[in-house]
Protein backbone atom coordinates (compact mmCIF):
# COMPACT_ATOMS: atom_id res chain seq x y z
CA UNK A 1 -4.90 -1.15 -9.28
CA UNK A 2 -3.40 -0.42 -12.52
CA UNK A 3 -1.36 1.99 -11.73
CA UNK A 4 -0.05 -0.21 -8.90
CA UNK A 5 0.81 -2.86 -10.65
CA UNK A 6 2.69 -0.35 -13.38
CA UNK A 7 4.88 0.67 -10.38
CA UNK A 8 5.65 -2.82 -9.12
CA UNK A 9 7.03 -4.00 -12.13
CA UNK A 10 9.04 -0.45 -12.24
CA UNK A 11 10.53 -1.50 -8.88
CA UNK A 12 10.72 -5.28 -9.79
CA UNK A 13 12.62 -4.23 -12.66
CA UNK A 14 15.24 -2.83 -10.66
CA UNK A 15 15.36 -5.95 -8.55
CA UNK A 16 13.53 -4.91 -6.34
CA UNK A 17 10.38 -7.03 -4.55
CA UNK A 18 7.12 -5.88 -6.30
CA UNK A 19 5.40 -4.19 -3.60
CA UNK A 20 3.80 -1.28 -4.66
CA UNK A 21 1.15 1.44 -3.94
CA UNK A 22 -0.61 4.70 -5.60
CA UNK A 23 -2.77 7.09 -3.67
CA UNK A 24 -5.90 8.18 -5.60
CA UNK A 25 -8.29 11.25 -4.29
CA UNK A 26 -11.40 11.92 -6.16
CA UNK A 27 -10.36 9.55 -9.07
CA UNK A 28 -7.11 11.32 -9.85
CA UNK A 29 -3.87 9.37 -8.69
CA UNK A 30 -1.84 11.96 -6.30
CA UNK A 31 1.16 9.70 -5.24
CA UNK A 32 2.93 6.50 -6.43
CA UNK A 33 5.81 4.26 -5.03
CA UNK A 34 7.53 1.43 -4.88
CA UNK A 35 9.16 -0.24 -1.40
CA UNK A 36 12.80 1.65 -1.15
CA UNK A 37 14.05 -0.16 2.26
CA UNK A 38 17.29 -1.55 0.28
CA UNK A 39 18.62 1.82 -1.21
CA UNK A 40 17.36 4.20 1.35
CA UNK A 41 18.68 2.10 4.16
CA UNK A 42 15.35 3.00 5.98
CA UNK A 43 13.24 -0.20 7.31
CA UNK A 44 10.41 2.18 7.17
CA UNK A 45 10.59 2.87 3.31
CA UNK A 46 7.28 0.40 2.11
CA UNK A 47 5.67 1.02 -0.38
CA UNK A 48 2.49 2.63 1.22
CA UNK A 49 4.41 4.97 3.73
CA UNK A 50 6.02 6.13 0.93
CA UNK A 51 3.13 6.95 -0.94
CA UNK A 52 1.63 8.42 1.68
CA UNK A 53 4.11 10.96 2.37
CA UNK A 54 3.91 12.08 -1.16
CA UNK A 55 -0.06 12.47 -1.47
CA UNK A 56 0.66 14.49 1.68
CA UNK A 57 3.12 16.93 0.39
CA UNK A 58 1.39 17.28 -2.89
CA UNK A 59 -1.54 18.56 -1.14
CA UNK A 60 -0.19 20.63 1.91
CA UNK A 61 -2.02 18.15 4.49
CA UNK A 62 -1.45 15.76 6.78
CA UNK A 63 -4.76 14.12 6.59
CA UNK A 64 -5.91 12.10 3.59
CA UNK A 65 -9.43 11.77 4.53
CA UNK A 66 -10.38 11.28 0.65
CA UNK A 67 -8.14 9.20 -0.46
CA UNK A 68 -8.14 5.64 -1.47
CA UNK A 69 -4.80 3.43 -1.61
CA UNK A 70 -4.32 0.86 -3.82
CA UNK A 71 -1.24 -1.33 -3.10
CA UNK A 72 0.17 -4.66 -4.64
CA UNK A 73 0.05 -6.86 -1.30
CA UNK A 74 -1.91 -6.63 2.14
CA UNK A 75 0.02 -3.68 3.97
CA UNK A 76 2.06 -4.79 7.63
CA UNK A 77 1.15 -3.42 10.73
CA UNK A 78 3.49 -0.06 10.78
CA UNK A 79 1.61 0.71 6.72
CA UNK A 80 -1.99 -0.15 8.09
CA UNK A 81 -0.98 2.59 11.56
CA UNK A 82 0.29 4.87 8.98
CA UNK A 83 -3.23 4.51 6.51
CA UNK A 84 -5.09 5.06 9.95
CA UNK A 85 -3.20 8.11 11.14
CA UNK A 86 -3.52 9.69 7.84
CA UNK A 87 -7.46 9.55 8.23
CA UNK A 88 -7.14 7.48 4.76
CA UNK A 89 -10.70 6.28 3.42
CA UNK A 90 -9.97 2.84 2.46
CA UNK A 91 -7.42 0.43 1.08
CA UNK A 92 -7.73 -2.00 -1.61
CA UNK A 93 -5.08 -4.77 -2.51
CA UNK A 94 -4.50 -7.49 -4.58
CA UNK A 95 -3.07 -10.23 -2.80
CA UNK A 96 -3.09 -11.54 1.09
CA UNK A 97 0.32 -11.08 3.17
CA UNK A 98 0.68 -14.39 4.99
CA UNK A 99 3.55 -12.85 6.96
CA UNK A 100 2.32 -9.69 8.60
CA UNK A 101 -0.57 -8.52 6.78
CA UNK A 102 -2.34 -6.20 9.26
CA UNK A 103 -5.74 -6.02 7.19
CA UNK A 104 -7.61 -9.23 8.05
CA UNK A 105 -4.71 -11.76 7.25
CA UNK A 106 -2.81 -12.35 10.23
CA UNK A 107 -3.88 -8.94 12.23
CA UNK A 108 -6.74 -6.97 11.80
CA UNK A 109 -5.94 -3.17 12.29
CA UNK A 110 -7.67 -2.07 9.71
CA UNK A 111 -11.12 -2.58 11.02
CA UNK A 112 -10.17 -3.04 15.06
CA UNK A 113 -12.84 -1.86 17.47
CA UNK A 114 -10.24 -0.19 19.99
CA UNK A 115 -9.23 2.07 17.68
CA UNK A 116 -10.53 5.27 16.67
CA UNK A 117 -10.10 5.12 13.08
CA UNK A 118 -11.43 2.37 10.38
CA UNK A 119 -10.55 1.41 7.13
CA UNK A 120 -12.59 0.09 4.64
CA UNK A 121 -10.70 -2.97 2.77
CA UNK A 122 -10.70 -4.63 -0.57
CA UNK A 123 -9.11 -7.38 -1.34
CA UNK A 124 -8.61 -9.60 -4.61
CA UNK A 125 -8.59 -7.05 -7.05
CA UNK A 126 -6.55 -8.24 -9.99
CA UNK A 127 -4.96 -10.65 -7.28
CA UNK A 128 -4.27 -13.68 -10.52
CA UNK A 129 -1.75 -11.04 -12.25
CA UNK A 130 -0.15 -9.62 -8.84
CA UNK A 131 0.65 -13.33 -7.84
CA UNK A 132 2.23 -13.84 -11.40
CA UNK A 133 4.56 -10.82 -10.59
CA UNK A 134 5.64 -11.89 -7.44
CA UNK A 135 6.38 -15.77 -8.76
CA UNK A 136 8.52 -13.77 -11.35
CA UNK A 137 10.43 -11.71 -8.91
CA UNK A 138 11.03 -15.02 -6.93
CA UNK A 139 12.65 -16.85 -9.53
């Protein structure tokens, strides 16, 4: 979660919103990003899906069966489809996304019994120091 938080204040310092998320297989990190919806004009440009896409072309496959993500806030609904389609392990995150988390705070894909896939989830990890970056960013 470190390394998360190192790339959310990276993006925050750029004025951008402190979302953030690293990829880590086998305890080595393999991708890192921060959301990039404003400059890439691309809605789909979070944090995670980023990430994702890197861990994936860093290791020639589209399945990330080992991999844990770690990621500032709870991911949305399209992040969550895209940590399930990747075969990704589990997903840990700091703090709870009272908009349109998708892990257990307003939807739970993550864990949902129609699908095929499941995530495991952590959450609260290092949650007091996330919060503090996003009440900076707000101001």
């Amino acid at each position: 979660m470190g390394e998360a938080l190192a790339e959310a204040r990276s993006g925050a310092g750029n004025g951008r919103a402190p979302n953030a998320a690293v990829a880590v297989i086998d305890e080595a990190m393999v991708a890192r990003a921060h959301d990039r919806t404003q400059e890439a004009n691309d809605p789909t440009a979070h944090a995670v899906i980023l990430a994702l896409r890197e861990a994936a072309r860093r290791l020639g496959a589209a399945r990330l069966a080992d991999a844990t993500v770690f990621t500032t806030m709870e991911p949305c609904p399209m992040c969550v489809g895209a940590l399930l389609a990747s075969n990704v392990e589990a997903l840990v995150f700091a703090v709870p996304n009272r908009r349109d988390g998708a892990a257990g705070t307003v939807l739970q894909l993550a864990d949902q019994a129609g699908l095929p896939r499941r995530l495991k989830v952590v959450s609260g990890i290092r949650r007091a120091e996330v919060e503090e970056l996003y009440a900076a960013h707000a101001t």
